[in-house]
N, C-alpha and C. Protein backbone atom coordinates (compact mmCIF):
# COMPACT_ATOMS: atom_id res chain seq x y z
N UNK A 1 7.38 -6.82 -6.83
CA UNK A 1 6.92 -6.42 -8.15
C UNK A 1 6.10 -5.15 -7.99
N UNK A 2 6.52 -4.19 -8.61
CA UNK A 2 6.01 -2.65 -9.02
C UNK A 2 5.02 -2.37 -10.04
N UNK A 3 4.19 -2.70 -10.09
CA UNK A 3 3.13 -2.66 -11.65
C UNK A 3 2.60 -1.00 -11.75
N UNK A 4 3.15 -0.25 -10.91
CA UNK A 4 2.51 1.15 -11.22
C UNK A 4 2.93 1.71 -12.70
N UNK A 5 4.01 1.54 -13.56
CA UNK A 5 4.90 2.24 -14.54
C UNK A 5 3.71 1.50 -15.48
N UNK A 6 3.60 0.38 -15.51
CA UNK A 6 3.66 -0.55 -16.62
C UNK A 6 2.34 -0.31 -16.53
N UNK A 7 1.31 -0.21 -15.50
CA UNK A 7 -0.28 -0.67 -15.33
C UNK A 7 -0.42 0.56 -16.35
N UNK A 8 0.13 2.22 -15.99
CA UNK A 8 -0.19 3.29 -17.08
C UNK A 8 -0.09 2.91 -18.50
N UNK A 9 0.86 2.24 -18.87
CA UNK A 9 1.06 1.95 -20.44
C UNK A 9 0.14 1.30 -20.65
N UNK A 10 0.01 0.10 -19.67
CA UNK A 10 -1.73 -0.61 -20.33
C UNK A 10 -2.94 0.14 -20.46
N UNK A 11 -2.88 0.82 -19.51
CA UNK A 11 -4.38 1.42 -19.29
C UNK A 11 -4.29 2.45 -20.49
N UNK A 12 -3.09 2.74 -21.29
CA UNK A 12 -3.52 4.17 -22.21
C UNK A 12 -3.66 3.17 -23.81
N UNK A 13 -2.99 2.39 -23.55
CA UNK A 13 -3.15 1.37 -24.79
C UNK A 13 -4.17 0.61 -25.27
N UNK A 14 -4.76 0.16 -23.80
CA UNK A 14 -6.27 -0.01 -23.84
C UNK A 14 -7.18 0.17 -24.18
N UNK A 15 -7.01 1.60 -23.66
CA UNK A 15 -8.12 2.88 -24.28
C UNK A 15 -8.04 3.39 -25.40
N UNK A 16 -6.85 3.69 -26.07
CA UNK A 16 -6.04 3.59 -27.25
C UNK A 16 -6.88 3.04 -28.17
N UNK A 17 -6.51 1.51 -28.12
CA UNK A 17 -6.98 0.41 -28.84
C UNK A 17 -8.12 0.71 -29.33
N UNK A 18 -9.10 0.79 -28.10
CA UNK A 18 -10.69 0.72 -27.31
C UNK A 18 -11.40 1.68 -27.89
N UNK A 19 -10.76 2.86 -28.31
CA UNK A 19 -11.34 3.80 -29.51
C UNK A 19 -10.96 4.04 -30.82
N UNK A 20 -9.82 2.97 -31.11
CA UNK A 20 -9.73 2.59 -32.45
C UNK A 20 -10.97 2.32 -32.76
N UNK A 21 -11.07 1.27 -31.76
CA UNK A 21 -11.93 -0.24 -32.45
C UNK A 21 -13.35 0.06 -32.39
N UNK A 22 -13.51 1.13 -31.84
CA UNK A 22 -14.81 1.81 -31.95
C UNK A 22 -15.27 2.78 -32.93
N UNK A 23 -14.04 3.72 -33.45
CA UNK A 23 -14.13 4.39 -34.75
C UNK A 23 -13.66 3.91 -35.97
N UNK A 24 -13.40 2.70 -35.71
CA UNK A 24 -13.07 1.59 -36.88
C UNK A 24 -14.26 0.57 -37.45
N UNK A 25 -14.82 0.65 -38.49
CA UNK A 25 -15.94 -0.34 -38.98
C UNK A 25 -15.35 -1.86 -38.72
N UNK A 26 -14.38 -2.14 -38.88
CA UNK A 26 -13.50 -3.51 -39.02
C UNK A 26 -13.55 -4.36 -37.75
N UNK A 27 -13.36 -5.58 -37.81
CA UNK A 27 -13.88 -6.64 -36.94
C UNK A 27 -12.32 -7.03 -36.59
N UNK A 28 -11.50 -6.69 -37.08
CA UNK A 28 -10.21 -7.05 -37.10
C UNK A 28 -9.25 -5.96 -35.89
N UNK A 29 -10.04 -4.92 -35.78
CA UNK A 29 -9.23 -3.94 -34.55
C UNK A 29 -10.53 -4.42 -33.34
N UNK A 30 -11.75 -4.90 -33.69
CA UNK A 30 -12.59 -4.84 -32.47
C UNK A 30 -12.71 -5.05 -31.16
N UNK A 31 -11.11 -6.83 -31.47
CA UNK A 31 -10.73 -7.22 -30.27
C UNK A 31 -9.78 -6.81 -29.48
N UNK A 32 -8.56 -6.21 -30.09
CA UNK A 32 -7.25 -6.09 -29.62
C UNK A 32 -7.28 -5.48 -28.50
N UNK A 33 -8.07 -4.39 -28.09
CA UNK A 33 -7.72 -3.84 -26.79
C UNK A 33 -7.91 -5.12 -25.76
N UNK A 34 -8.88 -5.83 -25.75
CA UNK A 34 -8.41 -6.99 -24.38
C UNK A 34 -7.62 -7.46 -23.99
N UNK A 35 -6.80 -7.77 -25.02
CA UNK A 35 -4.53 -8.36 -24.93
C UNK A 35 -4.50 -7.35 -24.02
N UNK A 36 -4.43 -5.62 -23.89
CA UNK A 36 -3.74 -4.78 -22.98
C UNK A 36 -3.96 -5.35 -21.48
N UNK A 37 -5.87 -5.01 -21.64
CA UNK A 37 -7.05 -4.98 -20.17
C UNK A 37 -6.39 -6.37 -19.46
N UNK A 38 -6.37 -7.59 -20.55
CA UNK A 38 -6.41 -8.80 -19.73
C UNK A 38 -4.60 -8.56 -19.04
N UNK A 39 -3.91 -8.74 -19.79
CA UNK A 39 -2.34 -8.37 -19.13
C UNK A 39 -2.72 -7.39 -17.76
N UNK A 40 -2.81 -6.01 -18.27
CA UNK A 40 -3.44 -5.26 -16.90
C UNK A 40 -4.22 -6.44 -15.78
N UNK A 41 -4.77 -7.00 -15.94
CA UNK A 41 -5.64 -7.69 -14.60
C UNK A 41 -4.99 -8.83 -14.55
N UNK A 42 -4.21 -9.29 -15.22
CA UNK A 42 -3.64 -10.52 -14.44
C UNK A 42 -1.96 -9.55 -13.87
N UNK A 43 -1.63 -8.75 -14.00
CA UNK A 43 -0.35 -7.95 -13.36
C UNK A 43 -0.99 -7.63 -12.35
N UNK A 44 -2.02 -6.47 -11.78
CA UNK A 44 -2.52 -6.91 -11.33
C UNK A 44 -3.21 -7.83 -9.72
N UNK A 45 -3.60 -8.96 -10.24
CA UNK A 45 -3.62 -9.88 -9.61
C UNK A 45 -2.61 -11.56 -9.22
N UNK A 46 -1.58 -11.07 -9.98
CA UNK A 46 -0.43 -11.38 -9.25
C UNK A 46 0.31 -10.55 -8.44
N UNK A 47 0.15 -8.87 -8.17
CA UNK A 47 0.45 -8.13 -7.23
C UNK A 47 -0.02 -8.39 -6.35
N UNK A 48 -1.61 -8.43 -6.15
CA UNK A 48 -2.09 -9.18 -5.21
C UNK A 48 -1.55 -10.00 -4.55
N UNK A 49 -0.98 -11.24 -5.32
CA UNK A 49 -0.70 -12.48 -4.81
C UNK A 49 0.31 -11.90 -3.60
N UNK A 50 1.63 -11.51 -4.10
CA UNK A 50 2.77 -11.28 -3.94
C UNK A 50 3.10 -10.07 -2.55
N UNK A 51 2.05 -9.23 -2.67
CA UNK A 51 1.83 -8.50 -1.52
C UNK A 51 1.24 -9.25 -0.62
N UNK A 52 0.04 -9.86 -0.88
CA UNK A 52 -0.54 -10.43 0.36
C UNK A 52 0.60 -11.50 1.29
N UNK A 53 1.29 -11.86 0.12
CA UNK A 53 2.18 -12.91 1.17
C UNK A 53 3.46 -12.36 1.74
N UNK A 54 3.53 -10.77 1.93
CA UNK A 54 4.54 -10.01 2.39
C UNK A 54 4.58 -10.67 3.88
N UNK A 55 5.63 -10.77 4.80
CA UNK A 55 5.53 -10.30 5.88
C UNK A 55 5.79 -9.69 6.74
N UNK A 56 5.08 -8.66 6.97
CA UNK A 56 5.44 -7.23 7.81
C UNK A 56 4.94 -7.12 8.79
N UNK A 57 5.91 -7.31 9.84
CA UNK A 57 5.46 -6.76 11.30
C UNK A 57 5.89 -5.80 11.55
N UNK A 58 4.96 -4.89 12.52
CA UNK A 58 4.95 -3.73 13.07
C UNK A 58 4.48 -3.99 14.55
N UNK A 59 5.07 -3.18 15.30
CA UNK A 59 5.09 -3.23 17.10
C UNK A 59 5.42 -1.51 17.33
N UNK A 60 5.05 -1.38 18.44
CA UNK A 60 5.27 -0.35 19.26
C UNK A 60 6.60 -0.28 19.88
N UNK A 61 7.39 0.32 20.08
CA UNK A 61 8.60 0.02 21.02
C UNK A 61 8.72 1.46 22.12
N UNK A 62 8.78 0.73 23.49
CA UNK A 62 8.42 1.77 24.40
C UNK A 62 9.41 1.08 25.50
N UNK A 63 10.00 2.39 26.81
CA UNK A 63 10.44 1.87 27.83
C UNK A 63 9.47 0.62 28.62
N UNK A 64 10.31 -0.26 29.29
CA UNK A 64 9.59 -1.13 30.02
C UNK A 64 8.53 -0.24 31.41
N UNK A 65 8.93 0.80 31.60
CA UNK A 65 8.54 1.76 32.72
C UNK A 65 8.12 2.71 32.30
N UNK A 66 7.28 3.49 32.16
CA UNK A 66 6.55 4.47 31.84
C UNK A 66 5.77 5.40 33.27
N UNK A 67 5.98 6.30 32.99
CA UNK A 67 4.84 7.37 34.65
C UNK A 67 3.27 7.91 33.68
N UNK A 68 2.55 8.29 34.20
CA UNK A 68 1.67 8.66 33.58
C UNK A 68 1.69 10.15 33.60
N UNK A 69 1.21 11.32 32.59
CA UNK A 69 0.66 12.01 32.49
C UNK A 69 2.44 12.71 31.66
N UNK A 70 3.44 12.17 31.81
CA UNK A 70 4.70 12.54 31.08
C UNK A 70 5.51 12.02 30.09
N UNK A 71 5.46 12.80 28.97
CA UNK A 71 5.94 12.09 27.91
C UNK A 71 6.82 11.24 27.65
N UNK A 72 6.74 9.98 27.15
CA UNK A 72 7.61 9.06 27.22
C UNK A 72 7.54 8.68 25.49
N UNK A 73 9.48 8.84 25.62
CA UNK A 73 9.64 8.04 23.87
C UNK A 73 9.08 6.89 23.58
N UNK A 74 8.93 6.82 22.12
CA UNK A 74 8.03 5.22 21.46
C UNK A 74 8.76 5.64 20.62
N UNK A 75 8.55 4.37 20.02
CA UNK A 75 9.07 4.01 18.18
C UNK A 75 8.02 3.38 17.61
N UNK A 76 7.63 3.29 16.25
CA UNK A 76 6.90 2.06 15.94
C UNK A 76 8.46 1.05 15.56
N UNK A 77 8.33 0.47 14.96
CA UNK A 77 9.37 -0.65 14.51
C UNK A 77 8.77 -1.39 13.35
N UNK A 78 9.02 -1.82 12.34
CA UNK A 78 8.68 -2.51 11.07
C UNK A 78 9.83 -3.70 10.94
N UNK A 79 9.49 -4.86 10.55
CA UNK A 79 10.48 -6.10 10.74
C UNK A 79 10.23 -6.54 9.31
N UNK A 80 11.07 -6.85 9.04
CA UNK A 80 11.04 -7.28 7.10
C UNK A 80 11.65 -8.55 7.04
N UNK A 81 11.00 -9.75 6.82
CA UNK A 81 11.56 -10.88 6.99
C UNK A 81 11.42 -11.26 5.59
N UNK A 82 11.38 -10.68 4.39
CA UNK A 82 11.50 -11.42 2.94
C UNK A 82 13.13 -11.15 2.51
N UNK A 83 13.11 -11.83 1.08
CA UNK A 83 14.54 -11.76 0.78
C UNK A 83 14.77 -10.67 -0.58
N UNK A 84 13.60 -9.47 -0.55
CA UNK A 84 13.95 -7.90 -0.83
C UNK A 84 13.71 -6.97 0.17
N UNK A 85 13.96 -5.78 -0.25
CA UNK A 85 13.94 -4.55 -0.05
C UNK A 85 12.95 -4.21 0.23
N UNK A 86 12.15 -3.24 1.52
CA UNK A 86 11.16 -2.78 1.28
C UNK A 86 10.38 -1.60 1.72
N UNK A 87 10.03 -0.51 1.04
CA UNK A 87 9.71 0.64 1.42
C UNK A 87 7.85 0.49 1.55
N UNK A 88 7.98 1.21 3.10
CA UNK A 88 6.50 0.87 3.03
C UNK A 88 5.96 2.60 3.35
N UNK A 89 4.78 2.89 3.48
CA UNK A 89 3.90 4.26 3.99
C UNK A 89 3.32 4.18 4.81
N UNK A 90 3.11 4.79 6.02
CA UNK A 90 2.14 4.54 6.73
C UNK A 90 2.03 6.24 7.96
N UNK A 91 0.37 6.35 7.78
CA UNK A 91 -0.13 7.19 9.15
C UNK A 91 -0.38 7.08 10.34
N UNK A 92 1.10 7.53 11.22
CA UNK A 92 0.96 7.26 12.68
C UNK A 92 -0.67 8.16 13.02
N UNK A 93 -1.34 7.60 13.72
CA UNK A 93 -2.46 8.34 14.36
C UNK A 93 -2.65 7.90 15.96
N UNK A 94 -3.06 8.96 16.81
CA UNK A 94 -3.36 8.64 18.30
C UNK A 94 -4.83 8.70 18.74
N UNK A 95 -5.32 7.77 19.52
CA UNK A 95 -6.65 7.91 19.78
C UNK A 95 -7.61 9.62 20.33
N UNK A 96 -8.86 9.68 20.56
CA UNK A 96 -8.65 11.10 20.66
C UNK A 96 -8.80 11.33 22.15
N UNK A 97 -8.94 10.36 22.92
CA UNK A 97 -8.53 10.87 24.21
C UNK A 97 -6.72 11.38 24.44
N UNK A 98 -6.13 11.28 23.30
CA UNK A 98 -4.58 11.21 23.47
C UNK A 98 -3.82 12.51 22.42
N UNK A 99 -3.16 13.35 23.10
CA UNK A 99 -2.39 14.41 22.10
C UNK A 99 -1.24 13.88 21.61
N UNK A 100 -0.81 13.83 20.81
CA UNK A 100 0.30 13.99 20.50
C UNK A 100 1.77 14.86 20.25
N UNK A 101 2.41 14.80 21.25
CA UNK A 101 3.84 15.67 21.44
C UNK A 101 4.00 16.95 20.33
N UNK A 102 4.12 18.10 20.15
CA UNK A 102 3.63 18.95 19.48
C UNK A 102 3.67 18.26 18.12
N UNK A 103 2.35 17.89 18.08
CA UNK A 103 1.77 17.03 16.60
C UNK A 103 2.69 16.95 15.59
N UNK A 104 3.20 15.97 16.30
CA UNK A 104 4.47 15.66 15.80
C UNK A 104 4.00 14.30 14.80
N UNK A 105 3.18 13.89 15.14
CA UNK A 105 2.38 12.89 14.32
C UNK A 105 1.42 12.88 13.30
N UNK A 106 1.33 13.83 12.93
CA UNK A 106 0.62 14.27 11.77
C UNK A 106 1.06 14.02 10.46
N UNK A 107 0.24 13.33 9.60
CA UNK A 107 0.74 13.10 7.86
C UNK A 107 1.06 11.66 7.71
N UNK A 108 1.79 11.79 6.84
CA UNK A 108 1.85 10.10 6.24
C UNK A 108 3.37 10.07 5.99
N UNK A 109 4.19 9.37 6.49
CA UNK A 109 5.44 9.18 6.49
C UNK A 109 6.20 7.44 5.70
N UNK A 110 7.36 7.97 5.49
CA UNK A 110 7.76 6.82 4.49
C UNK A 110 9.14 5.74 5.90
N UNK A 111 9.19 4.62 5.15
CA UNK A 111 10.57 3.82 6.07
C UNK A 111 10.90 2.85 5.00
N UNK A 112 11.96 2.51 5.02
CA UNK A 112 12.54 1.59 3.92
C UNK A 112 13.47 0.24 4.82
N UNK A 113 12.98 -0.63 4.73
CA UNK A 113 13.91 -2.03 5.35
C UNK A 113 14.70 -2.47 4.03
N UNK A 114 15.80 -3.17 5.01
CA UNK A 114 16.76 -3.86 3.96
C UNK A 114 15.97 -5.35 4.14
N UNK A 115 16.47 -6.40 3.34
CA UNK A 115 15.90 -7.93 2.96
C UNK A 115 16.79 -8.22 4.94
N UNK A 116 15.80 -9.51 5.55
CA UNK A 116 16.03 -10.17 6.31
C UNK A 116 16.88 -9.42 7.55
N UNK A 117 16.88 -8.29 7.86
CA UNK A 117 16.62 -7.63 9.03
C UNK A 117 16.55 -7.53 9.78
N UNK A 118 16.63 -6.70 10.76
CA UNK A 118 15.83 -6.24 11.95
C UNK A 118 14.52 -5.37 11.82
N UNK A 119 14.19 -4.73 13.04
CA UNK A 119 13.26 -3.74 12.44
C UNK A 119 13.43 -2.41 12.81
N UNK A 120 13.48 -1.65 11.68
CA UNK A 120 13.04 0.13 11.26
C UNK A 120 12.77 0.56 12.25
N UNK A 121 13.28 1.51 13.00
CA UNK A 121 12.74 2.65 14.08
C UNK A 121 12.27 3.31 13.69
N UNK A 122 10.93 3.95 13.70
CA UNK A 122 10.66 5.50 13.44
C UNK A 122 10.10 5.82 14.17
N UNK A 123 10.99 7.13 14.53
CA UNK A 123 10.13 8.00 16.02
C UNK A 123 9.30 8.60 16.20
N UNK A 124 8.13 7.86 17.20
CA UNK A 124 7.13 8.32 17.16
C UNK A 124 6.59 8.99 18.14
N UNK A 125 7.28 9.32 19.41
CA UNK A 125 6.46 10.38 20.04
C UNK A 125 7.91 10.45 20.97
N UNK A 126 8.25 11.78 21.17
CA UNK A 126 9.34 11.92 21.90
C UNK A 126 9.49 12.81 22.84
């Protein structure tokens, strides 16, 4: 569930309402904006729900053998075990004792899993 489209319509309807009912003498517009606010917070907090019970694993994926001081490929990997689709965001970052391959890791990058899966490669240092 996506509540970004819909949360805007509440939130302008709200406010909408919310200065009717404020430049309105009448007791009869005073309440209505809460129908929007309350819808808004229970959408919401069933996003909440529904995200929190995602489950997304993420791992490193690297040769079993590695040398030190020479670059060796990684992946992260993302595993999507629900029964949708799912595009997630995320910022690879390296500690600062550690460079990264001509900063090649910089920014915020997107990956999209299909329902029940494997997991997403994205290359992360090569």
């Amino acid at each position: 569930m996506h509540l970004a489209g819909r949360a805007y319509v509440l939130v302008l309807l709200g406010a909408v309402l919310g200065i009717i009912a404020i430049w309105s003498g009448g007791h009869s517009l005073a309440e209505l904006w809460r129908i929007p606010v309350g819808l808004l917070l229970l959408g919401l907090a069933l996003e909440g729900v529904f995200v929190r019970r995602t489950p997304i694993a993420a791992r490193v994926e690297m040769p079993p053998r590695v040398f030190l001081g020479r670059p060796q490929p990684a992946a992260y990997v993302f595993s999507n075990r629900t029964a949708r689709d799912l595009a997630l965001e995320y910022a690879p970052a390296t500690s600062a004792g550690f460079a990264a391959a001509g900063a090649r890791l910089v920014g915020v990058r997107a990956a999209a899993r299909a329902a029940h899966r494997g997991g997403a490669r994205c290359a992360a240092n090569r």
